[in-house]
C-alpha atoms as a PDB file:
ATOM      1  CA  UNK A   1      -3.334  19.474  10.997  1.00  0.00           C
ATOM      2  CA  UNK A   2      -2.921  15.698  10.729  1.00  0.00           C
ATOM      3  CA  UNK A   3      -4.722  14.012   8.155  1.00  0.00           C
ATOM      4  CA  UNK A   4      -7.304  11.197   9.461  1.00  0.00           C
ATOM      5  CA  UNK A   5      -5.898   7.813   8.796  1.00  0.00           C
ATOM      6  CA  UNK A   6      -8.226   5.538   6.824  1.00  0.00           C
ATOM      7  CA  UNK A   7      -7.951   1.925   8.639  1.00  0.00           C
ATOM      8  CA  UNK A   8      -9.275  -1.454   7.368  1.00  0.00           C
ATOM      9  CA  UNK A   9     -12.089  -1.335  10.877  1.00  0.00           C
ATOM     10  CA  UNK A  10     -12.984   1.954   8.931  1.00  0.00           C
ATOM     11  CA  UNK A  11     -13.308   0.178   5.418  1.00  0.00           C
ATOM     12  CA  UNK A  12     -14.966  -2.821   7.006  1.00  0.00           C
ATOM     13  CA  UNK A  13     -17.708  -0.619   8.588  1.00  0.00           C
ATOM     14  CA  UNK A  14     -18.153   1.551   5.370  1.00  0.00           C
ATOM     15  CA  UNK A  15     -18.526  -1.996   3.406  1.00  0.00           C
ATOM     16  CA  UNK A  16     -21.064  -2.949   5.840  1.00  0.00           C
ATOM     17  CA  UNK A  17     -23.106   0.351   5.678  1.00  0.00           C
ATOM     18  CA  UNK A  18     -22.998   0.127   2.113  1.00  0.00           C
ATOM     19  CA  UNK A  19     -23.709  -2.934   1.223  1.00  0.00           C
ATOM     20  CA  UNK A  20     -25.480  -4.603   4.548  1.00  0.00           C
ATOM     21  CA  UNK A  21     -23.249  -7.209   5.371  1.00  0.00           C
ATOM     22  CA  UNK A  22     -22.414  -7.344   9.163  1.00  0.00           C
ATOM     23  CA  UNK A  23     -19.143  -5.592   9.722  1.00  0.00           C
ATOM     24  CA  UNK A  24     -17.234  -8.858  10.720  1.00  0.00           C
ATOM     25  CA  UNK A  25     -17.852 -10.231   7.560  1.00  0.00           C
ATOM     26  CA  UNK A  26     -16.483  -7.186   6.009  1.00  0.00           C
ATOM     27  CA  UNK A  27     -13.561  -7.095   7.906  1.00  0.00           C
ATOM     28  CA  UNK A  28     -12.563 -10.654   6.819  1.00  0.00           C
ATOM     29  CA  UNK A  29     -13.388 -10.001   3.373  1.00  0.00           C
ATOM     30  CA  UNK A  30     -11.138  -6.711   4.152  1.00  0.00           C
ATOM     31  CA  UNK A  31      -8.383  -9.324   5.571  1.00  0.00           C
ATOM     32  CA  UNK A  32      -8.645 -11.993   2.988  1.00  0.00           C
ATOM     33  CA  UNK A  33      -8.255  -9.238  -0.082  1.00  0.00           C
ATOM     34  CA  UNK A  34      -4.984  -8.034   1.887  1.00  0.00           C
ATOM     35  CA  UNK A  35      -3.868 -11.249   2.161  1.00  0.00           C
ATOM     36  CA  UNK A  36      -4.497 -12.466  -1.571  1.00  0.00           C
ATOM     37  CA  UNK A  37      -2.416  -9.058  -2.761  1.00  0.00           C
ATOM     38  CA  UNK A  38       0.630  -9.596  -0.844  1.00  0.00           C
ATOM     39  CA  UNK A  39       0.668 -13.579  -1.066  1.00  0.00           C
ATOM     40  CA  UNK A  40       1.209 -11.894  -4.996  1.00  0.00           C
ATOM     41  CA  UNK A  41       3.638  -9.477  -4.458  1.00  0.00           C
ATOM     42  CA  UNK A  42       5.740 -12.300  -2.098  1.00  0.00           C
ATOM     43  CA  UNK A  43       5.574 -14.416  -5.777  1.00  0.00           C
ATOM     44  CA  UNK A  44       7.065 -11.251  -7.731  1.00  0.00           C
ATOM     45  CA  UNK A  45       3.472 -10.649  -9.407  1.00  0.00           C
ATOM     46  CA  UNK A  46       1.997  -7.044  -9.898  1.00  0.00           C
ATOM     47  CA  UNK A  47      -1.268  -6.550  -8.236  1.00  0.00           C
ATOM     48  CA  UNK A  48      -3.015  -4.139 -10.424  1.00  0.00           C
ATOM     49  CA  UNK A  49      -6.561  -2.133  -9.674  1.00  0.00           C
ATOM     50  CA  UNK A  50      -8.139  -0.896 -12.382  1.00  0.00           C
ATOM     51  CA  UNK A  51      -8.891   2.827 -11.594  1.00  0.00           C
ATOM     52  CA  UNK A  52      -7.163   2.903  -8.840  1.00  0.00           C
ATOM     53  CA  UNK A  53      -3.405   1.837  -9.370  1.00  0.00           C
ATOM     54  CA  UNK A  54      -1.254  -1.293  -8.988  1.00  0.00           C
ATOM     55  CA  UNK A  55       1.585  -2.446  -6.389  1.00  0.00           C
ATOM     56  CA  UNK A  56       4.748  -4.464  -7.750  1.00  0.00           C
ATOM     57  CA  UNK A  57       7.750  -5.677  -5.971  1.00  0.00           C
ATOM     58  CA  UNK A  58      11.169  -2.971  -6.541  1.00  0.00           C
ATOM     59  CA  UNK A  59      14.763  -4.255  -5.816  1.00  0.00           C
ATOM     60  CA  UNK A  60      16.629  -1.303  -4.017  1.00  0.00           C
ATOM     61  CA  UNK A  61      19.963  -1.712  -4.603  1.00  0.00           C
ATOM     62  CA  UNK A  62      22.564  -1.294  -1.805  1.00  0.00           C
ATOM     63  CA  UNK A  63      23.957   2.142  -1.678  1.00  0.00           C
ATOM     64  CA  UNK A  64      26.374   4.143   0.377  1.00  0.00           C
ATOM     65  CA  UNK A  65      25.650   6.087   3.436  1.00  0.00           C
ATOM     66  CA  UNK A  66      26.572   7.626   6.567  1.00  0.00           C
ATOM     67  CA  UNK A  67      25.909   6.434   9.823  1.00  0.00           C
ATOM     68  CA  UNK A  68      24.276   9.850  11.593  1.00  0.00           C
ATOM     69  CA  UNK A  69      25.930   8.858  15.136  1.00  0.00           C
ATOM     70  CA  UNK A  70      29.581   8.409  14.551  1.00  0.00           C
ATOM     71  CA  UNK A  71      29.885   9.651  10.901  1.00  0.00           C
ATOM     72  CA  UNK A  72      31.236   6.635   9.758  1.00  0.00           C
ATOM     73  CA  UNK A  73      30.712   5.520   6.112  1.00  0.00           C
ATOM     74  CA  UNK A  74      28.441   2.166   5.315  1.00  0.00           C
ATOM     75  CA  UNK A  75      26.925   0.319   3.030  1.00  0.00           C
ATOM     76  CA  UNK A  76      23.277   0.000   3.165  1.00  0.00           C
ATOM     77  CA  UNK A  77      22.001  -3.249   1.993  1.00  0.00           C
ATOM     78  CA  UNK A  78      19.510  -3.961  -1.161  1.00  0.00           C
ATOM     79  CA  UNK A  79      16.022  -4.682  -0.110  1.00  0.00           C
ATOM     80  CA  UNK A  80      12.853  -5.700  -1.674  1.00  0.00           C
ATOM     81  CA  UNK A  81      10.587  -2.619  -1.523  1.00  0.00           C
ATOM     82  CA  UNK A  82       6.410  -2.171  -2.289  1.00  0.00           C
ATOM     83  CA  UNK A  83       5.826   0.672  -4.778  1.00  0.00           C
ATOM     84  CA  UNK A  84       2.589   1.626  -5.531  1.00  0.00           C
ATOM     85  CA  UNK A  85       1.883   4.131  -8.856  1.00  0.00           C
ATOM     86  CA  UNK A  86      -1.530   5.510  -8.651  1.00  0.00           C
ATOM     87  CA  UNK A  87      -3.932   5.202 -12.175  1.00  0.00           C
ATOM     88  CA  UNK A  88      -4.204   8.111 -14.246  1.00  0.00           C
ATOM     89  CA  UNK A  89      -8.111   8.338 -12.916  1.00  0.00           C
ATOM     90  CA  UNK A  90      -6.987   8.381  -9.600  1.00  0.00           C
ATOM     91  CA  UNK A  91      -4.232  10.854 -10.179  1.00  0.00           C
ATOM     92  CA  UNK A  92      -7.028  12.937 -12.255  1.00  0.00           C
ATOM     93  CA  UNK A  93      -9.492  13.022  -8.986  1.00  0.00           C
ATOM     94  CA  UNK A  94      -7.025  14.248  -6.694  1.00  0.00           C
ATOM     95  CA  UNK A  95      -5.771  16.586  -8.679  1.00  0.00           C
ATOM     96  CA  UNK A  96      -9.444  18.145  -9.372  1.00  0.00           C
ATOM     97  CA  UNK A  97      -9.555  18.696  -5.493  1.00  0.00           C
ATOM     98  CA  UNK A  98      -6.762  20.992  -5.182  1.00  0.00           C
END
């Protein structure tokens, strides 16, 4: 079974429920947060949560590969990636669920 995906309407509405705020007003706040953290990672800082993890900006190098279709050998290009490494509290609660 497919896990239910947690959206930023769904964080929005909890943030209203919990703290009384009408849900549009959480959803911007949602918005603007989102914003601030990758207007960071676009400037090569780490965004870092306590408790919860942080983000940084990873150069993938380019590295060879086979096109699927024709079998032909290529080159895939470097890219700038998002990785994400979770807190050791975070890591700790989901492990206590297993």
């Amino acid at each position: 079974m497919k896990p239910k995906t947690f959206t930023k309407r769904e964080l929005a509405r909890r943030l209203h429920e919990r703290f009384g705020f009408s849900e549009r007003s959480m959803y911007r706040l949602v918005e603007a947060l989102l914003e601030e953290m990758k207007t960071a990672l676009e400037r090569g800082e780490e965004v870092k949560i306590v408790h919860f993890g942080h983000f940084r900006v990873h150069y993938r190098r380019p590295r060879r590969g086979v096109n699927p279709r024709t079998g032909e050998a290529i080159i895939i290009p470097g890219a700038r990636t998002v990785l994400f490494r979770a807190a050791p509290t975070l890591k700790a609660l989901l492990h206590a669920q297993e």
